[in-house]
C-alpha atoms as a PDB file:
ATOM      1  CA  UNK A   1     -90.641 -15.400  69.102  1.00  0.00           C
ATOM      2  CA  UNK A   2     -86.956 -14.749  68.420  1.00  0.00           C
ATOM      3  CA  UNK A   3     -85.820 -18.257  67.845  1.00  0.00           C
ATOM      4  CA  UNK A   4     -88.669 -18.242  64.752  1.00  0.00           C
ATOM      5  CA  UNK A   5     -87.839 -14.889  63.922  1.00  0.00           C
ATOM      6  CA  UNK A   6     -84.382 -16.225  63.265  1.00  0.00           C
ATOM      7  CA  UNK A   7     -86.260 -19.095  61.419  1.00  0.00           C
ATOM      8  CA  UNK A   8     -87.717 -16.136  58.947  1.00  0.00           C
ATOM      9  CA  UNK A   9     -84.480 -14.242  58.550  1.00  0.00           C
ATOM     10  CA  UNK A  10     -82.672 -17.264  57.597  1.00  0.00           C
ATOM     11  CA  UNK A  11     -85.142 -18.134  55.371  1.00  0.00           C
ATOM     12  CA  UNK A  12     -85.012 -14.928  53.696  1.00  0.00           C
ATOM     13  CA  UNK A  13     -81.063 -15.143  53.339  1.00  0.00           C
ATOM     14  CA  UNK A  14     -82.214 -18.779  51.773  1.00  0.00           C
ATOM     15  CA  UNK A  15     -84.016 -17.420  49.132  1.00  0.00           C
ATOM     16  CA  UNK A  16     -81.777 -14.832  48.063  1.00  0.00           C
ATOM     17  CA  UNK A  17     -79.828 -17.377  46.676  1.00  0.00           C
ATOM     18  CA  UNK A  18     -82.372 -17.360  43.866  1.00  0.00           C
ATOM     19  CA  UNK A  19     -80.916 -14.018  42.424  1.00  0.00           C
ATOM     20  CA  UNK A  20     -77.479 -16.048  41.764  1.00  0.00           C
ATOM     21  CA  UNK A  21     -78.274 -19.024  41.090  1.00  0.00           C
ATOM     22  CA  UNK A  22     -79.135 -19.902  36.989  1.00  0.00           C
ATOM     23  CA  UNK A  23     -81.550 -21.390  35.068  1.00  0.00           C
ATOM     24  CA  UNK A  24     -79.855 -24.502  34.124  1.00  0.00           C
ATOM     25  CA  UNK A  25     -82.252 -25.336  30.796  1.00  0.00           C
ATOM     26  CA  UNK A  26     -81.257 -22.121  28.955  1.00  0.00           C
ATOM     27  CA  UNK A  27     -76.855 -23.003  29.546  1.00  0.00           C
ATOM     28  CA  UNK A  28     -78.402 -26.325  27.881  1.00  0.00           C
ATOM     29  CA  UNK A  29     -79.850 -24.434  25.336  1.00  0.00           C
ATOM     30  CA  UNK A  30     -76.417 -22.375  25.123  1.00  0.00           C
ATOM     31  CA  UNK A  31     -77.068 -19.554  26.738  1.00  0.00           C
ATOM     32  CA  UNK A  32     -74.030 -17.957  27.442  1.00  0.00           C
ATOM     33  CA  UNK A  33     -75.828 -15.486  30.905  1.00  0.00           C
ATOM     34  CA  UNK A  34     -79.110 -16.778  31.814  1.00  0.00           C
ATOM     35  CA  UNK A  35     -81.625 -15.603  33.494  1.00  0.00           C
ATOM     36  CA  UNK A  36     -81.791 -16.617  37.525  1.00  0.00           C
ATOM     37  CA  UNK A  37     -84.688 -18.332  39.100  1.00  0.00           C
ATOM     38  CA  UNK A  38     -85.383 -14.892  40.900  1.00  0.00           C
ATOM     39  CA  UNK A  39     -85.786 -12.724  37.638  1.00  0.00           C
ATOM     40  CA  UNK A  40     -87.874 -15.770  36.540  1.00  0.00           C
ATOM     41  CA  UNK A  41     -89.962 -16.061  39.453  1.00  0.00           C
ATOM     42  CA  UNK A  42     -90.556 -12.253  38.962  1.00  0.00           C
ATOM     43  CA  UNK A  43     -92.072 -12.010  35.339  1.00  0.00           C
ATOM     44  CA  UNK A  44     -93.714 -15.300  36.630  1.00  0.00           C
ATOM     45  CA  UNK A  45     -95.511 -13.689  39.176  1.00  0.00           C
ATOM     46  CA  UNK A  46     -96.886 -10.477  37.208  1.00  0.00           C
ATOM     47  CA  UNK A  47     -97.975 -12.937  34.432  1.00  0.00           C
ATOM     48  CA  UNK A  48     -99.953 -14.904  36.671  1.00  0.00           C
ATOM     49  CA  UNK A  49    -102.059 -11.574  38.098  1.00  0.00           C
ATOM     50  CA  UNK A  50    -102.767 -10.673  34.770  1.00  0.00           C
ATOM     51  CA  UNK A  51    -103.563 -13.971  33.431  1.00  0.00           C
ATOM     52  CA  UNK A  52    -105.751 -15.085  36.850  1.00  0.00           C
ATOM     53  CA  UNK A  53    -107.296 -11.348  36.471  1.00  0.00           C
ATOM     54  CA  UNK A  54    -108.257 -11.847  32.959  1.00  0.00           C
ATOM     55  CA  UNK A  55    -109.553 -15.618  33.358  1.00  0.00           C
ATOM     56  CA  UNK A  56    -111.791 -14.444  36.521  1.00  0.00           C
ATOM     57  CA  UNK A  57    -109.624 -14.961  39.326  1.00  0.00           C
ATOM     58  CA  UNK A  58    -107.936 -13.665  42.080  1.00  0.00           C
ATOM     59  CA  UNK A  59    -104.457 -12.034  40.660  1.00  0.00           C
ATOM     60  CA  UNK A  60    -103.117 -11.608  44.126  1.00  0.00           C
ATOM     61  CA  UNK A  61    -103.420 -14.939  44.569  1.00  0.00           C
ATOM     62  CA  UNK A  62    -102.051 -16.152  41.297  1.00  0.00           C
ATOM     63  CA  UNK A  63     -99.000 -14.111  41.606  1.00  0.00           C
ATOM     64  CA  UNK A  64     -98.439 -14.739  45.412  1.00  0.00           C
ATOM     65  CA  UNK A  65     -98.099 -18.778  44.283  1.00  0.00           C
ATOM     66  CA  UNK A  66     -95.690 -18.168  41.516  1.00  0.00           C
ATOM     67  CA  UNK A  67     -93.450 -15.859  44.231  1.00  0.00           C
ATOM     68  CA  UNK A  68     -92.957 -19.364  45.903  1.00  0.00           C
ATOM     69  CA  UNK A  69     -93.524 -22.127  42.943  1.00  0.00           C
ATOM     70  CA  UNK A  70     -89.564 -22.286  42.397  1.00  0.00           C
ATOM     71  CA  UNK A  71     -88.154 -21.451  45.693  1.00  0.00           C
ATOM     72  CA  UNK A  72     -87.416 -25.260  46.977  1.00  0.00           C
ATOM     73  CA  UNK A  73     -84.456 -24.745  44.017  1.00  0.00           C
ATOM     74  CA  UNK A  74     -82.497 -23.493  46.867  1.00  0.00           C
ATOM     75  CA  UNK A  75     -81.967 -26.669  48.017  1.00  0.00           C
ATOM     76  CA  UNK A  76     -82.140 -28.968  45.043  1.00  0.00           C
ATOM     77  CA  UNK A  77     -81.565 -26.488  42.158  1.00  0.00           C
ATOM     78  CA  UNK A  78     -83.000 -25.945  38.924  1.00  0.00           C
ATOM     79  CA  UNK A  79     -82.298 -29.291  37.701  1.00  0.00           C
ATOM     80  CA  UNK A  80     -83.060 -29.746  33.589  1.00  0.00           C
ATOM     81  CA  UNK A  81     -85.999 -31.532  32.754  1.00  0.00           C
ATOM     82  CA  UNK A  82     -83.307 -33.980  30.405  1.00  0.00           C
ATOM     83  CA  UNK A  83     -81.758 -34.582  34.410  1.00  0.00           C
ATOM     84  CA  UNK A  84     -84.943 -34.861  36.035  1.00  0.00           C
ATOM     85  CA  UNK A  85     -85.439 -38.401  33.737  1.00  0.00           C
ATOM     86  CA  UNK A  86     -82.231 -39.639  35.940  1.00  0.00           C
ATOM     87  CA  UNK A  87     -83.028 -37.858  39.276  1.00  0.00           C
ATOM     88  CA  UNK A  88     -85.710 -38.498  41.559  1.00  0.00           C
ATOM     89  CA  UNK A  89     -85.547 -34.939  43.796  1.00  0.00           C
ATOM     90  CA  UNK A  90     -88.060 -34.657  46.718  1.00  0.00           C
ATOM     91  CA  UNK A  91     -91.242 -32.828  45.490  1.00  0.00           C
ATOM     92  CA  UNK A  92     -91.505 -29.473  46.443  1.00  0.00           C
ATOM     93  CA  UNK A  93     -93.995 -29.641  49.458  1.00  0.00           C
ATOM     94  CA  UNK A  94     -91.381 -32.058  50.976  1.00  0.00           C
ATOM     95  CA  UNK A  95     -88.202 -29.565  50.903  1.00  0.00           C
ATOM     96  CA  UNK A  96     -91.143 -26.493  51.654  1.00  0.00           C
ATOM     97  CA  UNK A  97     -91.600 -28.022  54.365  1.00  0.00           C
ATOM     98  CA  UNK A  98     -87.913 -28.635  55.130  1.00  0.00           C
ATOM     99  CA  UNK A  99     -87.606 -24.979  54.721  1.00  0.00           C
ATOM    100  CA  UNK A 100     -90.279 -23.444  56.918  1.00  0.00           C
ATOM    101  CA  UNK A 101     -89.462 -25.922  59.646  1.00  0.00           C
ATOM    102  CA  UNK A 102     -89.283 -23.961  63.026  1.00  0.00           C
ATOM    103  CA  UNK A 103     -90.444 -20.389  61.565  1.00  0.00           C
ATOM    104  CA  UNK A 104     -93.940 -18.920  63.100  1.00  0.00           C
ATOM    105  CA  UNK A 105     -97.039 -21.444  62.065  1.00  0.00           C
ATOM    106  CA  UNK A 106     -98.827 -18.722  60.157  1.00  0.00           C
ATOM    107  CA  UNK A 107     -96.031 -17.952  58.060  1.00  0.00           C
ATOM    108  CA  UNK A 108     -95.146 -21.556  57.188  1.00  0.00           C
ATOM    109  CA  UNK A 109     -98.614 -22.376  56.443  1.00  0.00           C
ATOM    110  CA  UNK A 110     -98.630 -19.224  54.288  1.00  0.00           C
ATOM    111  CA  UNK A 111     -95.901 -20.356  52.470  1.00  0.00           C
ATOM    112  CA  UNK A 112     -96.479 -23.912  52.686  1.00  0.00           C
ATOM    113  CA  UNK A 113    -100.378 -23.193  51.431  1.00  0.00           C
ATOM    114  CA  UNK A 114     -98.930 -21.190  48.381  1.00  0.00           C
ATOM    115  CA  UNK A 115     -96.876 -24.063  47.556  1.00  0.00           C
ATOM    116  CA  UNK A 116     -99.275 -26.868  48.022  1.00  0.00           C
ATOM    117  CA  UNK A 117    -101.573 -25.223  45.789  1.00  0.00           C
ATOM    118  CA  UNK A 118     -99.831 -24.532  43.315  1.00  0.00           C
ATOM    119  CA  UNK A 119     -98.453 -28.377  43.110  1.00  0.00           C
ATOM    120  CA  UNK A 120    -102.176 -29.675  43.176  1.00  0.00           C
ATOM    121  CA  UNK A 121    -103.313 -27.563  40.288  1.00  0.00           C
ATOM    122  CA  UNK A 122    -107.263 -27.441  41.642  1.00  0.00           C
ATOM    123  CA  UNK A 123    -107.628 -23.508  41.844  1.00  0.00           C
ATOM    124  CA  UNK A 124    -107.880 -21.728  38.716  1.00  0.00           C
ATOM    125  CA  UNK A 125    -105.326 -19.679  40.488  1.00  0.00           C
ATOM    126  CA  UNK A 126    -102.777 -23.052  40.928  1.00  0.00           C
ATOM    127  CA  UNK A 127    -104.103 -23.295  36.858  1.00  0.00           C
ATOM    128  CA  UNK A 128    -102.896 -18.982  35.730  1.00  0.00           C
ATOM    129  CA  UNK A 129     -99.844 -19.369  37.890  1.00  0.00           C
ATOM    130  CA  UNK A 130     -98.860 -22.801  36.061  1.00  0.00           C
ATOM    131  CA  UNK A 131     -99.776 -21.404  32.423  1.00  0.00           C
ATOM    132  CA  UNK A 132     -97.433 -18.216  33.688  1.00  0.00           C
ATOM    133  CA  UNK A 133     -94.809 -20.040  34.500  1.00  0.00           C
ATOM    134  CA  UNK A 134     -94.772 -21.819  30.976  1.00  0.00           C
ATOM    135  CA  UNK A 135     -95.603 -18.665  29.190  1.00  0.00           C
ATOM    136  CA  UNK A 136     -92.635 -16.325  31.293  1.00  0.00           C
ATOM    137  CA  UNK A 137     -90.354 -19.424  29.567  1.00  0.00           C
ATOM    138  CA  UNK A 138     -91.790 -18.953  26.073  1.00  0.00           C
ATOM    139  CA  UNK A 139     -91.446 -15.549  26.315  1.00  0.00           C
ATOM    140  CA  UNK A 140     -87.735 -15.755  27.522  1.00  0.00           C
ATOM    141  CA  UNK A 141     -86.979 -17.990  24.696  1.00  0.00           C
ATOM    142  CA  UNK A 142     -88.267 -15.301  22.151  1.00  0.00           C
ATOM    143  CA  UNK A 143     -85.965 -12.933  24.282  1.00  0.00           C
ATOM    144  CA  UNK A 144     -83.117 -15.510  24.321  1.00  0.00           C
ATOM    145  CA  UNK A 145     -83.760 -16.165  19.948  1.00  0.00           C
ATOM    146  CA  UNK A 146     -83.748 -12.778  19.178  1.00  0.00           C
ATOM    147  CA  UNK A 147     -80.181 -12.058  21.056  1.00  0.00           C
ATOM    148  CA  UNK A 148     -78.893 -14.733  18.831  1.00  0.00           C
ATOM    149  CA  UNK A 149     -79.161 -18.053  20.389  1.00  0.00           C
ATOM    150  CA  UNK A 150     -80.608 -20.572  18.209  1.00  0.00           C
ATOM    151  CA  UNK A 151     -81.599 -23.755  20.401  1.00  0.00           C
ATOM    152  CA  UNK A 152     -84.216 -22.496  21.845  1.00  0.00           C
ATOM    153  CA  UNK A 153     -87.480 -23.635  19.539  1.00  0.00           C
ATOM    154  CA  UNK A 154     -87.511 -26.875  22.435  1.00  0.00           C
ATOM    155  CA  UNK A 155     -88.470 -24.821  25.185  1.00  0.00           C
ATOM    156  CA  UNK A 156     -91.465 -22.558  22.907  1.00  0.00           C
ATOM    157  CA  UNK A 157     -92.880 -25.913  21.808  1.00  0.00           C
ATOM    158  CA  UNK A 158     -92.947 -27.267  25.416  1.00  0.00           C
ATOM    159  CA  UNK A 159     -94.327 -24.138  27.160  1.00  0.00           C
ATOM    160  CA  UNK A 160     -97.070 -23.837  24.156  1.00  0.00           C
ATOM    161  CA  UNK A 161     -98.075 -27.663  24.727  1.00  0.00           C
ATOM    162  CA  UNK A 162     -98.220 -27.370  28.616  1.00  0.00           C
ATOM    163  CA  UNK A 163    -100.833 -23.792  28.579  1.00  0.00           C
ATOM    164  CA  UNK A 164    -104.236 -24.957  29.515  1.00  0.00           C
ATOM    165  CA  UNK A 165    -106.036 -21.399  30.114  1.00  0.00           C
ATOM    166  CA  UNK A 166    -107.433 -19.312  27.202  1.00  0.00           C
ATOM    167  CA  UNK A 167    -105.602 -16.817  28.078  1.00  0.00           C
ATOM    168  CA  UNK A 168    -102.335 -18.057  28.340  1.00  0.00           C
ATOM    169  CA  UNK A 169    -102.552 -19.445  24.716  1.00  0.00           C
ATOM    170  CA  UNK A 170    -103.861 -16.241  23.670  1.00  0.00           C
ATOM    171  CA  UNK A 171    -100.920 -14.701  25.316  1.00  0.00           C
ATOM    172  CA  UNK A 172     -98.451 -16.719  23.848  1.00  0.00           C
ATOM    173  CA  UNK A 173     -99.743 -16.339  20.395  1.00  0.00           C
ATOM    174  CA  UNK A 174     -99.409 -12.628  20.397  1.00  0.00           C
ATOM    175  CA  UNK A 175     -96.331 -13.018  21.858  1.00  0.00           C
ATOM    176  CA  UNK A 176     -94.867 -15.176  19.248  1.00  0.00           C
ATOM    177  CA  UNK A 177     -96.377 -12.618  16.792  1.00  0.00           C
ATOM    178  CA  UNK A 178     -94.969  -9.683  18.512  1.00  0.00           C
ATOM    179  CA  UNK A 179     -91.285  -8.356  18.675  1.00  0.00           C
ATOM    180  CA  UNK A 180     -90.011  -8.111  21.758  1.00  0.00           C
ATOM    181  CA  UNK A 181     -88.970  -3.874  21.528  1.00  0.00           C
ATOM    182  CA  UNK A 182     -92.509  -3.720  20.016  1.00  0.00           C
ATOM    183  CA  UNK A 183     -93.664  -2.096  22.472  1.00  0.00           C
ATOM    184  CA  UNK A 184     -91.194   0.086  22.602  1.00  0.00           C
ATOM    185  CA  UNK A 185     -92.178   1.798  19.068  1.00  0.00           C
ATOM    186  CA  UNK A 186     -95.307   4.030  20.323  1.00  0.00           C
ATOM    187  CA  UNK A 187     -93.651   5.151  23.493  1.00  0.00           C
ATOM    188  CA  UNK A 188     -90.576   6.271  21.126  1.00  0.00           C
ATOM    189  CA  UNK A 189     -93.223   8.082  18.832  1.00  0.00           C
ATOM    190  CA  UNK A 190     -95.278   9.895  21.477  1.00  0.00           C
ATOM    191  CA  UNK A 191     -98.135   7.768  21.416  1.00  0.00           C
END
């Protein structure tokens, strides 16, 4: 049990690498200090619970799929999708399972699971955590447009285009109709 206990910690040091390493699309874009896969993996994740939660399925779920839906970027990084027409990567259940070789079955089936379904897009969980993942880069770009940086209407139109749930257009609607310190305007009042 050591030896795949090692597996796990080394694996955990792995994935750390997702809080420094960049979203290459948005330095494309121009952004001068993008966000890393980690932060987006993050908003990815609570998106997908409430998405999954208000389409009828299982958040937990949802959200545990889009913890792991970028973490093969370790390995192969975020590579643009204007790269990606030149580049032929391995798909993600390929490095996955790369990078849960040796580590205790049940938690490389956990994480190989999460990953698998996500890449099939059968559940209407694999479905909320896609439409999250396209929404958390909408919403980013209305982050990214509002500090200034102009080049961003590519990656709204794409992310609008690729939602499939009702809720995730919904979603993006209001939050191309919303500011993003919105929010922030009742708190501020008392409300």
């Amino acid at each position: 049990m050591t030896g795949e206990l090692a597996g796990v910690a080394g694996l955990l040091y792995e994935f750390g690498l997702l809080k420094r390493y960049k979203r290459t699309g948005w330095l494309v874009a121009g952004v001068r200090d993008p966000e890393s896969i980690a932060d987006h993996s993050f908003r990815t994740a609570v998106i997908a619970g409430m998405i999954a939660k208000l389409e009828g399925g299982n958040p937990e779920r949802a959200a545990f799929m889009s913890l792991f839906h970028d973490t093969q970027e370790t390995r192969i990084t975020d590579i643009p999708y204007i790269g990606k027409r030149y580049l032929k990567p391995a798909s993600n259940e390929e490095v996955t399972a790369d990078q849960t070789r040796g580590l205790p079955g049940e938690v490389a089936e956990m994480v190989s699971g999460a990953v698998r379904e996500y890449e099939e897009k059968d559940s209407l969980e694999a479905v909320c955590a896609r439409d999250a993942d396209k929404l958390e880069c909408l919403i980013q770009a209305v982050e990214y447009r509002e500090q200034g940086n102009q080049n961003v209407q590519p990656w709204i139109d794409s992310s609008l285009a690729a939602l499939r749930t009702v809720t995730g257009k919904r979603l993006a609607e209001e939050a191309l109709r919303t500011g993003t310190l919105k929010w922030i305007t009742p708190v501020l009042n008392g409300d």
